[in-house]
N, C-alpha and C. Protein backbone atom coordinates (compact mmCIF):
# COMPACT_ATOMS: atom_id res chain seq x y z
N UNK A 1 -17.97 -52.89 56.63
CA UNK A 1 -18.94 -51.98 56.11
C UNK A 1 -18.44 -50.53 56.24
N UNK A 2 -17.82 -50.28 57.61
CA UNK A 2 -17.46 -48.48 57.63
C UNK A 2 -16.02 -48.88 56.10
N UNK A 3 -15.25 -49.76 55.99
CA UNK A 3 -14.38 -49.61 55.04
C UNK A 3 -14.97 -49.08 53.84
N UNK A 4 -16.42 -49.86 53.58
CA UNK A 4 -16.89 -49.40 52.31
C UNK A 4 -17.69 -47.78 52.09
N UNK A 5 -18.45 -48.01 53.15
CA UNK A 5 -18.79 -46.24 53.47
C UNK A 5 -17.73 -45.28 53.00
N UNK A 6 -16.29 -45.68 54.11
CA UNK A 6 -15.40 -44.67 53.88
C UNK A 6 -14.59 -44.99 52.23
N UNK A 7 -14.56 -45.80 51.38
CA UNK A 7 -14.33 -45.78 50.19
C UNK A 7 -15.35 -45.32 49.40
N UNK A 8 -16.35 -45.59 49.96
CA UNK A 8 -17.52 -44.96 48.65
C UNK A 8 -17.52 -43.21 48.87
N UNK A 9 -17.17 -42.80 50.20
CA UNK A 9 -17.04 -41.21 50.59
C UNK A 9 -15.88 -40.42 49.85
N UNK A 10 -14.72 -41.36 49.37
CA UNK A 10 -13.59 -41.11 49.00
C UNK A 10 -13.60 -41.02 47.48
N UNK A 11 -14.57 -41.90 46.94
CA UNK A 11 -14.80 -41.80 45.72
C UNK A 11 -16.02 -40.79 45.57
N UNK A 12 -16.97 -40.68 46.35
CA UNK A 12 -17.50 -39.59 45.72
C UNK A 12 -16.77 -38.20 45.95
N UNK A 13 -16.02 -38.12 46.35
CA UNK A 13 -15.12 -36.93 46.82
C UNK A 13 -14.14 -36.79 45.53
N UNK A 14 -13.61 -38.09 44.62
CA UNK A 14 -12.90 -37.87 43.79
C UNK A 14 -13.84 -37.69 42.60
N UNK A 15 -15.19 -37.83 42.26
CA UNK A 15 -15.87 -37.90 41.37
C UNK A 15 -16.34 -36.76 41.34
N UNK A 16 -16.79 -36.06 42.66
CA UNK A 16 -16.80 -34.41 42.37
C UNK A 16 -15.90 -33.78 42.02
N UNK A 17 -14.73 -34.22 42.82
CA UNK A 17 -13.20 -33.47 42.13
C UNK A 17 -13.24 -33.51 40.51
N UNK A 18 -13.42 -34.47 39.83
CA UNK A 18 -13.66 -34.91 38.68
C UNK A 18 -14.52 -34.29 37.73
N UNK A 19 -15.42 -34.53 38.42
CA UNK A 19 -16.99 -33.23 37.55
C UNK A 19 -16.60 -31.88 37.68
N UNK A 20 -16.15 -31.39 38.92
CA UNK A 20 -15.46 -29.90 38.93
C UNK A 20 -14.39 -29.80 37.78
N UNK A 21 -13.63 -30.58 37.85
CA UNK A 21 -12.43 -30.45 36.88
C UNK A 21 -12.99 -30.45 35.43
N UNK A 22 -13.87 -31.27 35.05
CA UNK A 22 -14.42 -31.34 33.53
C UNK A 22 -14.96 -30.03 33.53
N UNK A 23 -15.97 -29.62 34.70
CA UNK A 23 -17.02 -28.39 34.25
C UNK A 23 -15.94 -26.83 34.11
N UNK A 24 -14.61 -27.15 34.57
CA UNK A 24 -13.79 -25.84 34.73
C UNK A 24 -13.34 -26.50 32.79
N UNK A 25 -12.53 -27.19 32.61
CA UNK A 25 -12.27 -27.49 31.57
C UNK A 25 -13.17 -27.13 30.43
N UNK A 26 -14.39 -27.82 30.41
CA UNK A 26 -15.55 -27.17 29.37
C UNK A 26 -15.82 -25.37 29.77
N UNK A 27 -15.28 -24.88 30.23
CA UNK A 27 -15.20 -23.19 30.67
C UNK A 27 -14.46 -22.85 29.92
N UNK A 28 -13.11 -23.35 30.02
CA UNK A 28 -11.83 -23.12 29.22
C UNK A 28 -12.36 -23.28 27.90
N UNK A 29 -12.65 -24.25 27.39
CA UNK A 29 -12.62 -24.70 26.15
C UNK A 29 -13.75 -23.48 25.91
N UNK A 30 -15.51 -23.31 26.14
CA UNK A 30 -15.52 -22.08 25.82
C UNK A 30 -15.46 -21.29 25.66
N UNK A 31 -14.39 -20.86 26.35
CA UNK A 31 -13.87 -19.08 26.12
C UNK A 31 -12.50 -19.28 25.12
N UNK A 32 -12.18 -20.43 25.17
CA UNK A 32 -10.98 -20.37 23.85
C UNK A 32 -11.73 -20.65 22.52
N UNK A 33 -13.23 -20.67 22.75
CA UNK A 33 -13.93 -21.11 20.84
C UNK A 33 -14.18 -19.90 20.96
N UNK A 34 -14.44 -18.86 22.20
CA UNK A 34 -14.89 -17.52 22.01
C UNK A 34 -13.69 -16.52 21.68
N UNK A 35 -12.89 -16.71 22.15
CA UNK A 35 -11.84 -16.27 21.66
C UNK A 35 -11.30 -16.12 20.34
N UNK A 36 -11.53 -17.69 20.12
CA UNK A 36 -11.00 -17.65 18.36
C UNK A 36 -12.22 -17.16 17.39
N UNK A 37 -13.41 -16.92 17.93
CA UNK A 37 -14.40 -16.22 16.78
C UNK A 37 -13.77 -14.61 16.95
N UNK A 38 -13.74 -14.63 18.13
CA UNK A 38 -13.15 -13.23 18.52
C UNK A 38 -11.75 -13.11 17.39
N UNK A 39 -11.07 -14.03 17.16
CA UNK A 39 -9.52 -13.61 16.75
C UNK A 39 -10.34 -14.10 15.17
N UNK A 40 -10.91 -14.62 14.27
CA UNK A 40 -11.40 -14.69 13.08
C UNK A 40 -12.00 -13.42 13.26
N UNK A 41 -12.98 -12.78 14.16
CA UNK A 41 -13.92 -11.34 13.45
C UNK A 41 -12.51 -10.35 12.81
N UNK A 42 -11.02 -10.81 14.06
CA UNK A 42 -10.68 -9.72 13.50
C UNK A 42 -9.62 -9.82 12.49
N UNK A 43 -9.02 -11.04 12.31
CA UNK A 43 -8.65 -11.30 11.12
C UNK A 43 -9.24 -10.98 9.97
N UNK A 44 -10.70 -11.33 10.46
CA UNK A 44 -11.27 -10.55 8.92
C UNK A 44 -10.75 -8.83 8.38
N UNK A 45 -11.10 -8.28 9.47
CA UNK A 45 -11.63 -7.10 9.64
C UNK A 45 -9.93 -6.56 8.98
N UNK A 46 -9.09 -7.15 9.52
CA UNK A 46 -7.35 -6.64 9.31
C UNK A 46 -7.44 -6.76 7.83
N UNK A 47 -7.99 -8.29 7.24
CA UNK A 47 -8.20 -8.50 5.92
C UNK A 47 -8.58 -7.60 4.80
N UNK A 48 -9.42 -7.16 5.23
CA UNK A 48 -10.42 -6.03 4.37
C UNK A 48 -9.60 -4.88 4.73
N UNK A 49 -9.09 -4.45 5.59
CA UNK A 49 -8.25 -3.30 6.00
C UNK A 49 -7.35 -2.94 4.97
N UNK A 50 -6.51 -4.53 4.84
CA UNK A 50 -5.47 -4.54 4.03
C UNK A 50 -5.77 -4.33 2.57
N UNK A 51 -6.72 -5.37 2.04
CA UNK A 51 -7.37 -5.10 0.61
C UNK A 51 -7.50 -3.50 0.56
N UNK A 52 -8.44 -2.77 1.67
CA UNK A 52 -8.99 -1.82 0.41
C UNK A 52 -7.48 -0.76 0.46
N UNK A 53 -6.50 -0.92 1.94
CA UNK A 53 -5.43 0.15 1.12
C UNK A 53 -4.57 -0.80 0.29
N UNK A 54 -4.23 -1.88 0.07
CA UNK A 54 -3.70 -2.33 -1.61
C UNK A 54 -4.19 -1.45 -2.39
N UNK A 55 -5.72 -1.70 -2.59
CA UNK A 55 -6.61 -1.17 -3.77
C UNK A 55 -6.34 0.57 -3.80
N UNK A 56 -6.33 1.15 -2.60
CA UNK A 56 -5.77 2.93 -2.32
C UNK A 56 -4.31 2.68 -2.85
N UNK A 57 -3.45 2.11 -2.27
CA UNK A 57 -2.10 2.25 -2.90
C UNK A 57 -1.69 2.00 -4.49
N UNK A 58 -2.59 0.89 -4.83
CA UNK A 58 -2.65 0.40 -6.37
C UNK A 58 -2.93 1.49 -7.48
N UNK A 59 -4.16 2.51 -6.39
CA UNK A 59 -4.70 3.15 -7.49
C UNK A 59 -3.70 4.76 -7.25
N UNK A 60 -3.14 5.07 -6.50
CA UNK A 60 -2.68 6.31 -6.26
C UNK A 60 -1.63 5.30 -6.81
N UNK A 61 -0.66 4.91 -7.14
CA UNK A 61 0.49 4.02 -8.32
C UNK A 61 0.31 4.82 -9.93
N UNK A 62 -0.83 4.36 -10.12
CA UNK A 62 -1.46 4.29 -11.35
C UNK A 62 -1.84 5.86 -11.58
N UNK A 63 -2.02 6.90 -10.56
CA UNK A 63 -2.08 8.04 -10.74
C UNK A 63 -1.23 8.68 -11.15
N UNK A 64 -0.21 8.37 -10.05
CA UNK A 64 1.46 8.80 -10.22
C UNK A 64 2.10 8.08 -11.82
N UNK A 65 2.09 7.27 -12.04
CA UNK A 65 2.55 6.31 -13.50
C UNK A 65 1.94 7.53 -14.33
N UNK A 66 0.86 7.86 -14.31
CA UNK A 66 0.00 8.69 -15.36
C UNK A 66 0.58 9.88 -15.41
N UNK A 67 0.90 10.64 -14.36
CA UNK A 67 1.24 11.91 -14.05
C UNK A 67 3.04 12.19 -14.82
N UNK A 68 3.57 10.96 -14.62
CA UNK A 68 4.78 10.86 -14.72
C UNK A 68 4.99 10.78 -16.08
N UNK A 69 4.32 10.15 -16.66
CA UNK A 69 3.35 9.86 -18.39
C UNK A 69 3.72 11.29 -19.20
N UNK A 70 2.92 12.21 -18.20
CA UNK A 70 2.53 13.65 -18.77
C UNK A 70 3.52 14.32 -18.76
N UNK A 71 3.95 14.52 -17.66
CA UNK A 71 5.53 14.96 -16.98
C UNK A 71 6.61 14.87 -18.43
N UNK A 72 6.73 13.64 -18.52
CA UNK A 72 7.90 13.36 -19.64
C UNK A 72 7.42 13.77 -20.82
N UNK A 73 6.00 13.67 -21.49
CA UNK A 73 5.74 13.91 -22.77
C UNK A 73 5.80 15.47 -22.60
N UNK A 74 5.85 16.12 -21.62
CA UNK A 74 5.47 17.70 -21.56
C UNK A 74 7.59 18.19 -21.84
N UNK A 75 7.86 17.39 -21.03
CA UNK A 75 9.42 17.72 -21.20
C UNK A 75 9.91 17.64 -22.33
N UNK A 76 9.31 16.25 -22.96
CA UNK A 76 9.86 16.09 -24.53
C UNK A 76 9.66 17.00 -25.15
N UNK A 77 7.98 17.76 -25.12
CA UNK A 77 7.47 18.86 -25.90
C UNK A 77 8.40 20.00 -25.60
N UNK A 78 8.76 20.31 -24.29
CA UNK A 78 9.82 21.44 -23.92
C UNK A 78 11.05 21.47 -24.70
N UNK A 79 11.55 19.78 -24.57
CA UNK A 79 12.89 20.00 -25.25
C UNK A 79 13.01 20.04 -26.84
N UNK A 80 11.82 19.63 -27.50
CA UNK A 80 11.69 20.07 -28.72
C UNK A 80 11.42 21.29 -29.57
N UNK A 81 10.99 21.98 -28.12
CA UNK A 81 10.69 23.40 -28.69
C UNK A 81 11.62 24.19 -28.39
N UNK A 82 12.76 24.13 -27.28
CA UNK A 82 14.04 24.77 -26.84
C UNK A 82 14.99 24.46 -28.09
N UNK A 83 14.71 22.89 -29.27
CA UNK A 83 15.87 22.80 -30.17
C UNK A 83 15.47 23.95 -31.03
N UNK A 84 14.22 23.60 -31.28
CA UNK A 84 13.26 24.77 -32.48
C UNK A 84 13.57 25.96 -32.24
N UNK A 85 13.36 26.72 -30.68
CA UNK A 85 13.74 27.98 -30.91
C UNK A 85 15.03 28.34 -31.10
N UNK A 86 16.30 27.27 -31.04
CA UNK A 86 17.47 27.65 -30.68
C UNK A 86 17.94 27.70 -32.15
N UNK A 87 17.78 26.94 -32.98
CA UNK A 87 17.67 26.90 -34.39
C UNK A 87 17.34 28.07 -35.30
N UNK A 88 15.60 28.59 -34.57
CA UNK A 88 15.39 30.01 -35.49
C UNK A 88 16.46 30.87 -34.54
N UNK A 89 16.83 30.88 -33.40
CA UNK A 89 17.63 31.89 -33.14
C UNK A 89 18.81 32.18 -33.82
N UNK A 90 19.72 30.65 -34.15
CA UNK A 90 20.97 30.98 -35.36
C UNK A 90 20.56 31.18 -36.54
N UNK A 91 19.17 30.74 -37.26
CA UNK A 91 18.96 31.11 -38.34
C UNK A 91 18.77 32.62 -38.40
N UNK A 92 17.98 33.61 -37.32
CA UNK A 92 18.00 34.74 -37.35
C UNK A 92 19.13 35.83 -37.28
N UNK A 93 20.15 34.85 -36.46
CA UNK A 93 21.95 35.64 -36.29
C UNK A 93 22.27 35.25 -37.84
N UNK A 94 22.23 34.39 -38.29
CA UNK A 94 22.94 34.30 -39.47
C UNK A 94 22.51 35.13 -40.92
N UNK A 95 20.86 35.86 -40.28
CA UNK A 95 20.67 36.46 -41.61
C UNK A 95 20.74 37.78 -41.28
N UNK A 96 20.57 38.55 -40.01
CA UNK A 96 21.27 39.26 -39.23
C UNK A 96 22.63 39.64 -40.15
N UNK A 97 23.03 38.84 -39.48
CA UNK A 97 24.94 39.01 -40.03
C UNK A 97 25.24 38.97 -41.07
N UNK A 98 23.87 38.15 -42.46
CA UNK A 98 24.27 37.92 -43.72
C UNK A 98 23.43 40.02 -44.62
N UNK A 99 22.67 40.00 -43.47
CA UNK A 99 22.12 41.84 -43.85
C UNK A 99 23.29 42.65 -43.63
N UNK A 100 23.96 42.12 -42.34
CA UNK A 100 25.27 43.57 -41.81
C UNK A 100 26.02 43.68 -42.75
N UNK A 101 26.15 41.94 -43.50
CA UNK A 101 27.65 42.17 -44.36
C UNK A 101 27.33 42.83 -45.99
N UNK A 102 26.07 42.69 -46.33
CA UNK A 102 25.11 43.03 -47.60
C UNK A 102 25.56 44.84 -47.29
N UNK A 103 24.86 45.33 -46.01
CA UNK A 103 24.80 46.66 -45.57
C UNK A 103 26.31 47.39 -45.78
N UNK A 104 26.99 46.41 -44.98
CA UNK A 104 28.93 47.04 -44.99
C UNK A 104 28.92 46.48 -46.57
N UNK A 105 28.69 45.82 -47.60
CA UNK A 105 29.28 45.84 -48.97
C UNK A 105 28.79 47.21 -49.41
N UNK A 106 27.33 47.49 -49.25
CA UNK A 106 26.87 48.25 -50.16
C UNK A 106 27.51 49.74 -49.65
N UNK A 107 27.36 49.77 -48.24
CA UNK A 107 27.97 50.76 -47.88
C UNK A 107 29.39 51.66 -48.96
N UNK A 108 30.06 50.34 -48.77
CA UNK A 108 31.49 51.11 -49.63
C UNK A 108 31.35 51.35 -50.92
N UNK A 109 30.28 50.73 -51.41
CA UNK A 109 30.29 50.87 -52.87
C UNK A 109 30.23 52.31 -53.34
């Protein structure tokens, strides 16, 4: 009989060991489901972070593309008007020079 006493003392000694061990375990396990809501809030949160500067970087892209748009058509306009004036400028030397030589003919006459 003390054999069984002292086995039944031994087992309830391992059965608390046992229940302690599960109730630490179910601890663990809730703070690692708390954890991972914790690590989803902020996955989200990085998520949306990321979207709206895509959407800032996407749209300052599209500013710059536009700007760059203007930039070149303004240059084209520049360099079309630098051929234009450079054009009336020899057309004006050449009638210039076609008056000097009119002026020096008539001169000697």
């Amino acid at each position: 009989m003390t054999g069984m006493v002292s086995l039944m003392a031994e087992l309830k000694d391992q059965v608390s060991k046992i229940a302690e061990s599960a109730r630490r375990q179910e601890e663990i396990g809730q703070g690692l489901a708390k954890r991972q809501l914790v690590f989803q809030d902020q996955s989200q949160l990085y998520q949306r972070q990321i979207e709206q500067l895509t959407a800032t970087v996407d749209s300052a892209l599209r500013q710059v593309g536009k700007e760059v748009d203007r930039l070149s058509r303004a240059a084209a306009d520049i360099t079309l008007d630098s051929h234009r004036l450079s054009a009336n400028i020899q057309q004006a030397a050449r009638t210039i020079s076609e008056a000097a030589d009119r002026l020096t003919g008539a001169s000697r006459a």
